[in-house]
PDB file of N, CA and C in Angstrom:
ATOM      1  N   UNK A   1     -36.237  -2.285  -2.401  1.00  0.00           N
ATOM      2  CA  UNK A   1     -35.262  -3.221  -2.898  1.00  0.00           C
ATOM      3  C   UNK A   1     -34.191  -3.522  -1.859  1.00  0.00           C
ATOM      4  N   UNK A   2     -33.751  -1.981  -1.264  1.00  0.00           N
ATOM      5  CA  UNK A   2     -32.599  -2.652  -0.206  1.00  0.00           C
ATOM      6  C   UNK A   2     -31.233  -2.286  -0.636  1.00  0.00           C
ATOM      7  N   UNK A   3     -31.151  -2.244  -1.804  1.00  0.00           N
ATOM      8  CA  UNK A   3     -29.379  -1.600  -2.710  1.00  0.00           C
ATOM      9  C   UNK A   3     -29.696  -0.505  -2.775  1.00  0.00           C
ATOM     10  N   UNK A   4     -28.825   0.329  -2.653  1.00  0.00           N
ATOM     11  CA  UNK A   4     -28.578   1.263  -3.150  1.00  0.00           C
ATOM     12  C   UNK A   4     -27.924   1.778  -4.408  1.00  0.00           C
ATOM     13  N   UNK A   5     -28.486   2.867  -5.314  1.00  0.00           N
ATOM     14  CA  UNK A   5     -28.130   3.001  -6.763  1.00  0.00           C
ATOM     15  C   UNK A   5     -26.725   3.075  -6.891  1.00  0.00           C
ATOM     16  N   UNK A   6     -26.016   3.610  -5.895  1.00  0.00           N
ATOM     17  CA  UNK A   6     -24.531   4.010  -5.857  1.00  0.00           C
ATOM     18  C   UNK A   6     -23.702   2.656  -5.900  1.00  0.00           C
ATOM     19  N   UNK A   7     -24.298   2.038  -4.994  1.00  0.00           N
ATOM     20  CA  UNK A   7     -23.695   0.318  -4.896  1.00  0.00           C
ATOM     21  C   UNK A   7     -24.321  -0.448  -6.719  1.00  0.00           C
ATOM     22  N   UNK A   8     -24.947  -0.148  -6.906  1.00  0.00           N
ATOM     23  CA  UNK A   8     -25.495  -1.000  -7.946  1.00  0.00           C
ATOM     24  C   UNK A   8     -24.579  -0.324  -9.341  1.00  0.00           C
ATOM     25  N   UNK A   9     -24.022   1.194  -9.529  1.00  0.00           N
ATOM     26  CA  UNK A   9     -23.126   1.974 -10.434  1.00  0.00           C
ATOM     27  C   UNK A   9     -21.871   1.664 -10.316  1.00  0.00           C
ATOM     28  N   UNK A  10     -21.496   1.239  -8.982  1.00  0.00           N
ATOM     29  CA  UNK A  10     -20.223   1.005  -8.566  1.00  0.00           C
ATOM     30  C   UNK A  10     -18.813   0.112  -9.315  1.00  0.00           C
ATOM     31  N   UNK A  11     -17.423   0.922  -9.790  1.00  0.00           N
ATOM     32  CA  UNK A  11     -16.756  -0.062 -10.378  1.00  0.00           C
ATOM     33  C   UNK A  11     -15.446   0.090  -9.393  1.00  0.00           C
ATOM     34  N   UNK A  12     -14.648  -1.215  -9.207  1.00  0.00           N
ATOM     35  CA  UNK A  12     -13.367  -0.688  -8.418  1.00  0.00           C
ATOM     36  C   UNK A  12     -12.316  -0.617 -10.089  1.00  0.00           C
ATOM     37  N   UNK A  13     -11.213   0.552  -9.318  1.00  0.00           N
ATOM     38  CA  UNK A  13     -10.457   0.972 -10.174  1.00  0.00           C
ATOM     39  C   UNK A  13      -9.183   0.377 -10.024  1.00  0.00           C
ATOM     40  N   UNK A  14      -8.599  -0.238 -11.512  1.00  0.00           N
ATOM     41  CA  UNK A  14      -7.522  -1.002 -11.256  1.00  0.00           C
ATOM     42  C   UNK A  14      -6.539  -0.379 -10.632  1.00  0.00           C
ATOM     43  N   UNK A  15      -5.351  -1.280 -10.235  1.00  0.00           N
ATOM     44  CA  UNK A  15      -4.462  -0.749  -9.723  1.00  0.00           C
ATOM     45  C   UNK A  15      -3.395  -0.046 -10.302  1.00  0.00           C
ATOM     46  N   UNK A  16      -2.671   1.126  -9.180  1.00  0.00           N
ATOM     47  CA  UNK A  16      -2.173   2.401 -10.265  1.00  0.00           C
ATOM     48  C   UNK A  16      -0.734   1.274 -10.696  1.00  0.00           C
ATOM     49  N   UNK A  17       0.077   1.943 -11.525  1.00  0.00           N
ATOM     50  CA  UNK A  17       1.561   1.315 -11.202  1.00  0.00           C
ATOM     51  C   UNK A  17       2.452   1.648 -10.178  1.00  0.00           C
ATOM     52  N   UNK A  18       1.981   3.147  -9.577  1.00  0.00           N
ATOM     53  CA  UNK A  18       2.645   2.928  -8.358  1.00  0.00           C
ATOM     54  C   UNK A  18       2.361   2.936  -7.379  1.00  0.00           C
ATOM     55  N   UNK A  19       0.968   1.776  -6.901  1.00  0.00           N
ATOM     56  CA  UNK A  19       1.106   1.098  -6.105  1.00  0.00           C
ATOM     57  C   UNK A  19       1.082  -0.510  -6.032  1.00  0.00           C
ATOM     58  N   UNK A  20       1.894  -0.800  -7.486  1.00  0.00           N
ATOM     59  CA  UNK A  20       2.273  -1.780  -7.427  1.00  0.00           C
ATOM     60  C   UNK A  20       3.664  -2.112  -7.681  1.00  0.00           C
ATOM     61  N   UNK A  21       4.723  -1.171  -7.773  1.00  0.00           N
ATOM     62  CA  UNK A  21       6.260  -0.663  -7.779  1.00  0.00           C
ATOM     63  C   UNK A  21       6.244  -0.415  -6.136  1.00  0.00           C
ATOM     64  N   UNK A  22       5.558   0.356  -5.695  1.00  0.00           N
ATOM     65  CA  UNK A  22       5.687   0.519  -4.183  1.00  0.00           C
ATOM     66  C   UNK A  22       5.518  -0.754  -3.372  1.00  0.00           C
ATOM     67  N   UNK A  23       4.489  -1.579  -3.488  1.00  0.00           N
ATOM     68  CA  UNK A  23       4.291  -3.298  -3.027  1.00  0.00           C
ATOM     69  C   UNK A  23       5.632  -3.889  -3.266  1.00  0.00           C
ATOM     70  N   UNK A  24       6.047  -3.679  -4.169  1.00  0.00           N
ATOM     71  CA  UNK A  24       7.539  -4.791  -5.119  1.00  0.00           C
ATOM     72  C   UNK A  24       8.391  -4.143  -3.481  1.00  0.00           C
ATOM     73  N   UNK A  25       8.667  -2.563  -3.561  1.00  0.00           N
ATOM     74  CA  UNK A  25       9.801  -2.321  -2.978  1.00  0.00           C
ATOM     75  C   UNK A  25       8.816  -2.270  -1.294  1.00  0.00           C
ATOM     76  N   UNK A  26       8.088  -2.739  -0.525  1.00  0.00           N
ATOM     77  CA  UNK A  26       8.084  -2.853   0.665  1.00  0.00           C
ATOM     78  C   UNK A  26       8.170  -4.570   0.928  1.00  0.00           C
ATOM     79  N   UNK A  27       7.848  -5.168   0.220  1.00  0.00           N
ATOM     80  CA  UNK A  27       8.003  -6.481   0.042  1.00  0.00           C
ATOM     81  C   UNK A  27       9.616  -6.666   0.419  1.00  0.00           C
ATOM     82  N   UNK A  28      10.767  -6.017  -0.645  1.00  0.00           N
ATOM     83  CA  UNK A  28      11.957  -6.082  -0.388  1.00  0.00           C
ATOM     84  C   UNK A  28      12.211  -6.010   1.003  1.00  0.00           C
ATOM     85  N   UNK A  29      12.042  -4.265   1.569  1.00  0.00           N
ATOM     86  CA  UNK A  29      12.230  -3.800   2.237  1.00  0.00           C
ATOM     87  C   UNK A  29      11.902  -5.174   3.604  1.00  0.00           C
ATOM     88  N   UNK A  30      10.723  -5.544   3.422  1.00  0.00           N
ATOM     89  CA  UNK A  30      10.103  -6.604   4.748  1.00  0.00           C
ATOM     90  C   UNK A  30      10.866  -7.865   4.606  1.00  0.00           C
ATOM     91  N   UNK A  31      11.204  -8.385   3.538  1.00  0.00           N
ATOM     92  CA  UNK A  31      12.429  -9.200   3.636  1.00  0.00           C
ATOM     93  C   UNK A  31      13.643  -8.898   4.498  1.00  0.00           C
ATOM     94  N   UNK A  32      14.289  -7.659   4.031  1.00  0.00           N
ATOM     95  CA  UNK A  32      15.403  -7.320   4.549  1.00  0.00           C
ATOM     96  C   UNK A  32      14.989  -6.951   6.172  1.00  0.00           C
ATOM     97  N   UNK A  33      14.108  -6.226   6.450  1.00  0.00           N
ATOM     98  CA  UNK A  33      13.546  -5.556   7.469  1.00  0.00           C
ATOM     99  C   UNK A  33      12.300  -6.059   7.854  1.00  0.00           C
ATOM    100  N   UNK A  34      12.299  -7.785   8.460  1.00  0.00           N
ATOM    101  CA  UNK A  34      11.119  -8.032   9.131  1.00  0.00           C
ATOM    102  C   UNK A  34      10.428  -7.518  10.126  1.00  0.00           C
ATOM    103  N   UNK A  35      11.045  -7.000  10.983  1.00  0.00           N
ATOM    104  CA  UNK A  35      10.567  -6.801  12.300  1.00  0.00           C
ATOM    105  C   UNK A  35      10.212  -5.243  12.655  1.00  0.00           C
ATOM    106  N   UNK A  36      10.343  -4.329  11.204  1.00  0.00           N
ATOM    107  CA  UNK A  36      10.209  -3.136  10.905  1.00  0.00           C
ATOM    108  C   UNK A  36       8.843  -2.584  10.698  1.00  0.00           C
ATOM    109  N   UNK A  37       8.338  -1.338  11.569  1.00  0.00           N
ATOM    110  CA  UNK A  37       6.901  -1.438  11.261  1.00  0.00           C
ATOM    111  C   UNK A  37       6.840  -0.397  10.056  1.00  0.00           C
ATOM    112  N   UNK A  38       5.319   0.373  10.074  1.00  0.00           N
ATOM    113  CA  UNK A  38       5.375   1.235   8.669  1.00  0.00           C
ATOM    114  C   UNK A  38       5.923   2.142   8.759  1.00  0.00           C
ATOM    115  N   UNK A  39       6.523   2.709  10.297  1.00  0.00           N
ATOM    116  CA  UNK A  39       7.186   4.346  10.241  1.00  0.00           C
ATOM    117  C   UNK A  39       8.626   3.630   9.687  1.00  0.00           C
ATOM    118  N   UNK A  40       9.109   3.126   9.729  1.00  0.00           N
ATOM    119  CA  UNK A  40      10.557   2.347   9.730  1.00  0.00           C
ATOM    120  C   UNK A  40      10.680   2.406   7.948  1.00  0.00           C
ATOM    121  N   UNK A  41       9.363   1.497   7.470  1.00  0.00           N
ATOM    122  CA  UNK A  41       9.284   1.315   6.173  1.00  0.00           C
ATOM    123  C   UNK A  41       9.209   2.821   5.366  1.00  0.00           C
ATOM    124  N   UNK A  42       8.424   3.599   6.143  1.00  0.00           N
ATOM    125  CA  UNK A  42       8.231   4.941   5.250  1.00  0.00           C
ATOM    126  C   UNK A  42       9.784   5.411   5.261  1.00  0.00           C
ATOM    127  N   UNK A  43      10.101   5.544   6.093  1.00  0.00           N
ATOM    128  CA  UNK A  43      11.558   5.915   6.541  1.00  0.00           C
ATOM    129  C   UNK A  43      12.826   5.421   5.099  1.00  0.00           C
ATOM    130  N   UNK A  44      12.480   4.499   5.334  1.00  0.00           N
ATOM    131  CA  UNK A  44      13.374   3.330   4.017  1.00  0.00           C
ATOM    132  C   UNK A  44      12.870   3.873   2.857  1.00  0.00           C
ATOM    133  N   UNK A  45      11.892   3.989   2.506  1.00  0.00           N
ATOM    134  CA  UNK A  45      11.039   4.657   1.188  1.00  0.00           C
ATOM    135  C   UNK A  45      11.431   5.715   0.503  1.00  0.00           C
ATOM    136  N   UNK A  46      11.983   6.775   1.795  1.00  0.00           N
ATOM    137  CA  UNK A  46      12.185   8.233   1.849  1.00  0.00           C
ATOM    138  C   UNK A  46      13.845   7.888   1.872  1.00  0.00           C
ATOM    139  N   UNK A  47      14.302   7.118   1.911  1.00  0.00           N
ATOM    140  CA  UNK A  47      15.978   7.266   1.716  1.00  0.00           C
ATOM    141  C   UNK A  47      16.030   6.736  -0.171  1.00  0.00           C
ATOM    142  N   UNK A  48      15.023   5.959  -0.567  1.00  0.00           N
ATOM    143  CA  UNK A  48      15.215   5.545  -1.704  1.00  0.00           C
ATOM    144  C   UNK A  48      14.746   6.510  -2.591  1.00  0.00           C
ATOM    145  N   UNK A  49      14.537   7.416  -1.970  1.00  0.00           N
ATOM    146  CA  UNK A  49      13.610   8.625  -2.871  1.00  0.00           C
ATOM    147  C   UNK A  49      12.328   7.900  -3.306  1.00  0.00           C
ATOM    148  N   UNK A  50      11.328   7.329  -2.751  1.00  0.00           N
ATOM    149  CA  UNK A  50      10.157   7.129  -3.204  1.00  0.00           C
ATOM    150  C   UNK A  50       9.116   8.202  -1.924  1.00  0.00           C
ATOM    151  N   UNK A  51       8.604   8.309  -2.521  1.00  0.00           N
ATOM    152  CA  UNK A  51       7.631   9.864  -1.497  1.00  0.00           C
ATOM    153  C   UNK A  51       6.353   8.752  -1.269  1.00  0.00           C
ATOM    154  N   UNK A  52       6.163   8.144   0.094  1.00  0.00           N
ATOM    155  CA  UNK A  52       4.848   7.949   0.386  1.00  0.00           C
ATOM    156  C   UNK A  52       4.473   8.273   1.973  1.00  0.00           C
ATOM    157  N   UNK A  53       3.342   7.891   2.188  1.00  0.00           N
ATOM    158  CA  UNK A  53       2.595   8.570   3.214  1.00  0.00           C
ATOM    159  C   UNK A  53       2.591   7.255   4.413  1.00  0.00           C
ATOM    160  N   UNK A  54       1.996   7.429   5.581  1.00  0.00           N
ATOM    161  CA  UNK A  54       2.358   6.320   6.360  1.00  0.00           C
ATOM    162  C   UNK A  54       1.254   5.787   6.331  1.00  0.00           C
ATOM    163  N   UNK A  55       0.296   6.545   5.607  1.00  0.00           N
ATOM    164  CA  UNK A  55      -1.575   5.980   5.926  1.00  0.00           C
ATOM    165  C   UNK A  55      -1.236   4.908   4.328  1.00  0.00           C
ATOM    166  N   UNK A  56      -0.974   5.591   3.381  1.00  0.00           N
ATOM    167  CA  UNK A  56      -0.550   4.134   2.540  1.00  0.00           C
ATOM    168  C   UNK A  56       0.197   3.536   2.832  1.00  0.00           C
ATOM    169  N   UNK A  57       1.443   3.452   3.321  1.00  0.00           N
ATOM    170  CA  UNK A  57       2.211   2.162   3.409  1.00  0.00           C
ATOM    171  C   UNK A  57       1.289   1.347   4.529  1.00  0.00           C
ATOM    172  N   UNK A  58       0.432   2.118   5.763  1.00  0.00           N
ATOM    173  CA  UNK A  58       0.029   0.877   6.022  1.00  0.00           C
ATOM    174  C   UNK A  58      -1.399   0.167   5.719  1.00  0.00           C
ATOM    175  N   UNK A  59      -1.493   0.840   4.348  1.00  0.00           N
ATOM    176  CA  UNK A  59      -3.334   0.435   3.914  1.00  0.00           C
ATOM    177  C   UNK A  59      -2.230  -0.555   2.953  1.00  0.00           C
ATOM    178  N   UNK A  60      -1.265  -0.467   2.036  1.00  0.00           N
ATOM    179  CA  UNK A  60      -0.640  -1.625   1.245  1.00  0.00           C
ATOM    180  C   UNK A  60       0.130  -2.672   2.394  1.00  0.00           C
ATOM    181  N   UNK A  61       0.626  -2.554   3.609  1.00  0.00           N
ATOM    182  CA  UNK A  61       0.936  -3.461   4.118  1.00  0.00           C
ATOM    183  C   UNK A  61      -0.180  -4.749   4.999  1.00  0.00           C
ATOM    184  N   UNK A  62      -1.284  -4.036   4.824  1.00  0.00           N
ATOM    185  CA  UNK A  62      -2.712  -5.026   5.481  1.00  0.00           C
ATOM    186  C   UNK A  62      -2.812  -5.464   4.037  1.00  0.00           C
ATOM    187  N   UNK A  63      -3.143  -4.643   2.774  1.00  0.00           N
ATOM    188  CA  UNK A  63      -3.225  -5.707   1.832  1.00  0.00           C
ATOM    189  C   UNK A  63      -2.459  -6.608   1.679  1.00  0.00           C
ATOM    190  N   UNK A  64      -0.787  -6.904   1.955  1.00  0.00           N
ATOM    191  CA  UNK A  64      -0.143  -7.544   1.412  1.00  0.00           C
ATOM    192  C   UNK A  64      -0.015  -8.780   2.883  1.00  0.00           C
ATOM    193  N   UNK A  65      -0.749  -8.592   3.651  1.00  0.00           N
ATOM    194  CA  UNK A  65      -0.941  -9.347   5.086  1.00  0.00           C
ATOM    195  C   UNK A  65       0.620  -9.662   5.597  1.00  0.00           C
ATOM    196  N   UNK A  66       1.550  -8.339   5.603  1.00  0.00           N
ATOM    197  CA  UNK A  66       2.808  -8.135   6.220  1.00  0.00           C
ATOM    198  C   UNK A  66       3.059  -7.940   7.432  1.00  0.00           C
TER     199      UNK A  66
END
């Protein structure tokens, strides 16, 4: 056939809420802070008390094509 069973079982899982509260506040953040990359942004994250990692902020900043 060529597929594989795993590809053919396969569902994507919606999105959590917080990584879509986290999108809202790097969005801000890239407004205020264009020219800021993701260590800058994690940085900003971690003063707002939000705890994230730099491998997500920059897997949500390619999604959000920032």
């Amino acid at each position: 056939m060529g597929v594989s069973r795993s590809h053919h079982y396969y569902k994507k899982r919606a999105k959590c809420r917080a990584d879509i509260e986290e999108q809202i506040k790097l969005k801000e953040l890239f407004i205020k802070f264009p020219f800021n990359g993701y260590r800058k942004h994690v940085y900003e994250l971690k003063k707002e008390s939000i705890v994230s990692t730099t491998k997500r902020v920059r897997r949500l900043m390619r999604e959000m094509d920032l």
